[in-house]
Protein backbone atom coordinates (compact mmCIF):
# COMPACT_ATOMS: atom_id res chain seq x y z
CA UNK A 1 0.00 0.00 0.00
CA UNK A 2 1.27 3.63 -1.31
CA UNK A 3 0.97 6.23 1.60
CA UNK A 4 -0.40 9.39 0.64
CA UNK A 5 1.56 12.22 1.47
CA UNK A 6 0.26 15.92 1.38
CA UNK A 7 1.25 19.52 1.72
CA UNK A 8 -1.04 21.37 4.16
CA UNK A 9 -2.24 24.23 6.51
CA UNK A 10 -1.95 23.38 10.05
CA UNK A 11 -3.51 25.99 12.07
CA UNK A 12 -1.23 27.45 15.39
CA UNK A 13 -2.66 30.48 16.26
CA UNK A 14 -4.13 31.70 19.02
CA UNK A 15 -8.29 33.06 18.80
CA UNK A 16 -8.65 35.38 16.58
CA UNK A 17 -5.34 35.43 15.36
CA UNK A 18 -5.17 32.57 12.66
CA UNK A 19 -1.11 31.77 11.99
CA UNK A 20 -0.58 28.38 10.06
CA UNK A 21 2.33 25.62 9.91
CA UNK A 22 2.50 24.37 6.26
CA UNK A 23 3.30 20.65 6.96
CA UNK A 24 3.89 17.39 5.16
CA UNK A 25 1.29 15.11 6.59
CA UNK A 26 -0.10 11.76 5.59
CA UNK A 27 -3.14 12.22 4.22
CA UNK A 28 -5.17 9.75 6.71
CA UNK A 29 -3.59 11.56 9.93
CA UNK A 30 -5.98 14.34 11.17
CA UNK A 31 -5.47 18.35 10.39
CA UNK A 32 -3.72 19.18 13.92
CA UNK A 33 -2.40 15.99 14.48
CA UNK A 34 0.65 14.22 13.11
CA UNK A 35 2.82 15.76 10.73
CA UNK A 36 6.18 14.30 9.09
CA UNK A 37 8.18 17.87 8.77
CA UNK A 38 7.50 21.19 9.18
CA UNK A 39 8.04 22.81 5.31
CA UNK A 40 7.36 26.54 6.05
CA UNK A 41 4.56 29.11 7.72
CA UNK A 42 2.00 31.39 6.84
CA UNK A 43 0.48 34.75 8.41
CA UNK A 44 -2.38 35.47 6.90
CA UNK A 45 -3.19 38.63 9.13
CA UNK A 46 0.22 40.18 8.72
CA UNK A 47 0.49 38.86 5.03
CA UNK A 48 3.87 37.47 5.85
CA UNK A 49 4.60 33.83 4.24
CA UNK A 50 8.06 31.89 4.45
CA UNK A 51 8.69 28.54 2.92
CA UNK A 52 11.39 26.05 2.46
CA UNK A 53 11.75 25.95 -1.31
CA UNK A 54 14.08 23.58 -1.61
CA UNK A 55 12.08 20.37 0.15
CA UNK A 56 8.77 21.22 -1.08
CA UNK A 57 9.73 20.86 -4.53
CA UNK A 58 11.60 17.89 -3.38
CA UNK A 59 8.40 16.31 -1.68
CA UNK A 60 6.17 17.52 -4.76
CA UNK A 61 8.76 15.25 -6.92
CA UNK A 62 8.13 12.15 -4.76
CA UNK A 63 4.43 12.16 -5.20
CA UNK A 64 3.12 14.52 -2.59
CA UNK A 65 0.11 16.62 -3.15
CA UNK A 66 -0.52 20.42 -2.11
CA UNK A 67 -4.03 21.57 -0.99
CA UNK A 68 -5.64 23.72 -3.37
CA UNK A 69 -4.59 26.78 -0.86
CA UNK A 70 -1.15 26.00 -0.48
CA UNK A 71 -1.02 25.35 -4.11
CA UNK A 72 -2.18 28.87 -4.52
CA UNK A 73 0.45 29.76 -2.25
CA UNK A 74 2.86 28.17 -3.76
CA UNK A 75 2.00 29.59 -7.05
CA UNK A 76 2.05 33.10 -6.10
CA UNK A 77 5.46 32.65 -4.40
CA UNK A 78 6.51 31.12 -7.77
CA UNK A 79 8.07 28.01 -6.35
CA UNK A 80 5.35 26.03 -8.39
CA UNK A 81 4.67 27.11 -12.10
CA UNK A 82 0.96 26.18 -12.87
CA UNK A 83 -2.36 27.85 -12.58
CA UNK A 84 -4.22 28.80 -9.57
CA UNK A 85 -6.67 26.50 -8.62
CA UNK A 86 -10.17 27.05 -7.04
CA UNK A 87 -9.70 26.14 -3.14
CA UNK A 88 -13.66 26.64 -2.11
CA UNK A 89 -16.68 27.01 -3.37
CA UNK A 90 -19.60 28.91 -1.33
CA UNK A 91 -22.32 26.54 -0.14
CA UNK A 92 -24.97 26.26 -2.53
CA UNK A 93 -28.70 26.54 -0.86
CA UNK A 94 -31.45 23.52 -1.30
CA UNK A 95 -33.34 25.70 -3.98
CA UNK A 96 -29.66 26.87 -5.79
CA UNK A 97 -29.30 22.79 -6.60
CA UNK A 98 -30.30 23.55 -10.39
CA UNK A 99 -29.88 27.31 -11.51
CA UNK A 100 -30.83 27.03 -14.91
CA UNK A 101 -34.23 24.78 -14.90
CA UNK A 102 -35.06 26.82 -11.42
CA UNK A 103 -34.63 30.34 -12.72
CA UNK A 104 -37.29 29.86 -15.12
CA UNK A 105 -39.56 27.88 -12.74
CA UNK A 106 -38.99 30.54 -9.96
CA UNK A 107 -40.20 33.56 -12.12
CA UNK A 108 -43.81 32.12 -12.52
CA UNK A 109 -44.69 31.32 -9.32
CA UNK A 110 -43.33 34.87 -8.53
CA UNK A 111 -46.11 36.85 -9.88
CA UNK A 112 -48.68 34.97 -7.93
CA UNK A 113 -46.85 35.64 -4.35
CA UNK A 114 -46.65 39.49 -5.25
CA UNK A 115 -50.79 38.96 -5.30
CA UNK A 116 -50.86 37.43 -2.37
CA UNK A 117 -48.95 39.76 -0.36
CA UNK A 118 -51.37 42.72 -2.17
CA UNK A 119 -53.99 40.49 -0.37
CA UNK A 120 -52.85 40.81 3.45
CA UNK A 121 -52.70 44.76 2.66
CA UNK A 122 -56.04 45.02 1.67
CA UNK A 123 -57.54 43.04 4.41
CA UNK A 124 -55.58 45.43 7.10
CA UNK A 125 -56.92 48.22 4.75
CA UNK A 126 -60.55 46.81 5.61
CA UNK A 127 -59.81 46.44 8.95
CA UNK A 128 -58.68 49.85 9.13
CA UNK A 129 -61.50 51.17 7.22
CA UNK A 130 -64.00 49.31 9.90
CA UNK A 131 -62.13 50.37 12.86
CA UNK A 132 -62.80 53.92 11.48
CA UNK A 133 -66.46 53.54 11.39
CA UNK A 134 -66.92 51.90 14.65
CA UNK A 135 -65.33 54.74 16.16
């Protein structure tokens, strides 16, 4: 069995004050656990980033994979040449699942809730109206 070795963030700050470890890890061993060497850092608050060139190439040639954000890193440090990759994508809500077939299907039903919501206004307009006359 291969062992799957990759380049990540390990979070050391303290609250509210994010500072990360980028580590070698094996993939299987948990996010703050484990890690086999310590291959630079990473400030995001102070913008300051230091890595060790020279064995993160060296573990990239042996088979290791960077996350999409310390690829990204990488890449704008120039120690890897290659194209920024998309690290996250914003959760999509339960009606967002299809946006083209939904957009369409949303719009109709629209028209039919802006009637109903004329509705409550009249009825307080009524009300309104018969409160007046009482009085």
């Amino acid at each position: 069995m291969k062992i799957m070795l990759v380049i990540r963030l390990q979070r050391v700050g303290k609250k509210n004050q994010p500072s990360y470890r980028v580590v070698l890890a094996e993939k299987t061993f948990p996010v703050k656990g484990k890690f086999i060497e310590i291959l630079g850092n990473y400030n995001p608050r102070q913008k300051t980033k230091a890595f060790e060139k020279d064995r993160i190439l060296y573990w990239l040639s042996k088979g290791a994979q960077a996350s999409p954000t310390v690829h990204n890193l990488l890449v704008s440090e120039k120690i890897v040449d290659a194209p920024k990759v998309k690290a996250w994508a914003p959760k999509k809500k339960e009606g967002e699942a299809k946006p083209a077939p939904a957009a369409v299907k949303k719009e109709a039903p629209a028209e039919p809730k802006a009637k109903e919501e004329a509705k409550p206004e009249e009825k307080k307009e009524e009300k309104s109206e018969e409160t007046k006359k009482e009085k």
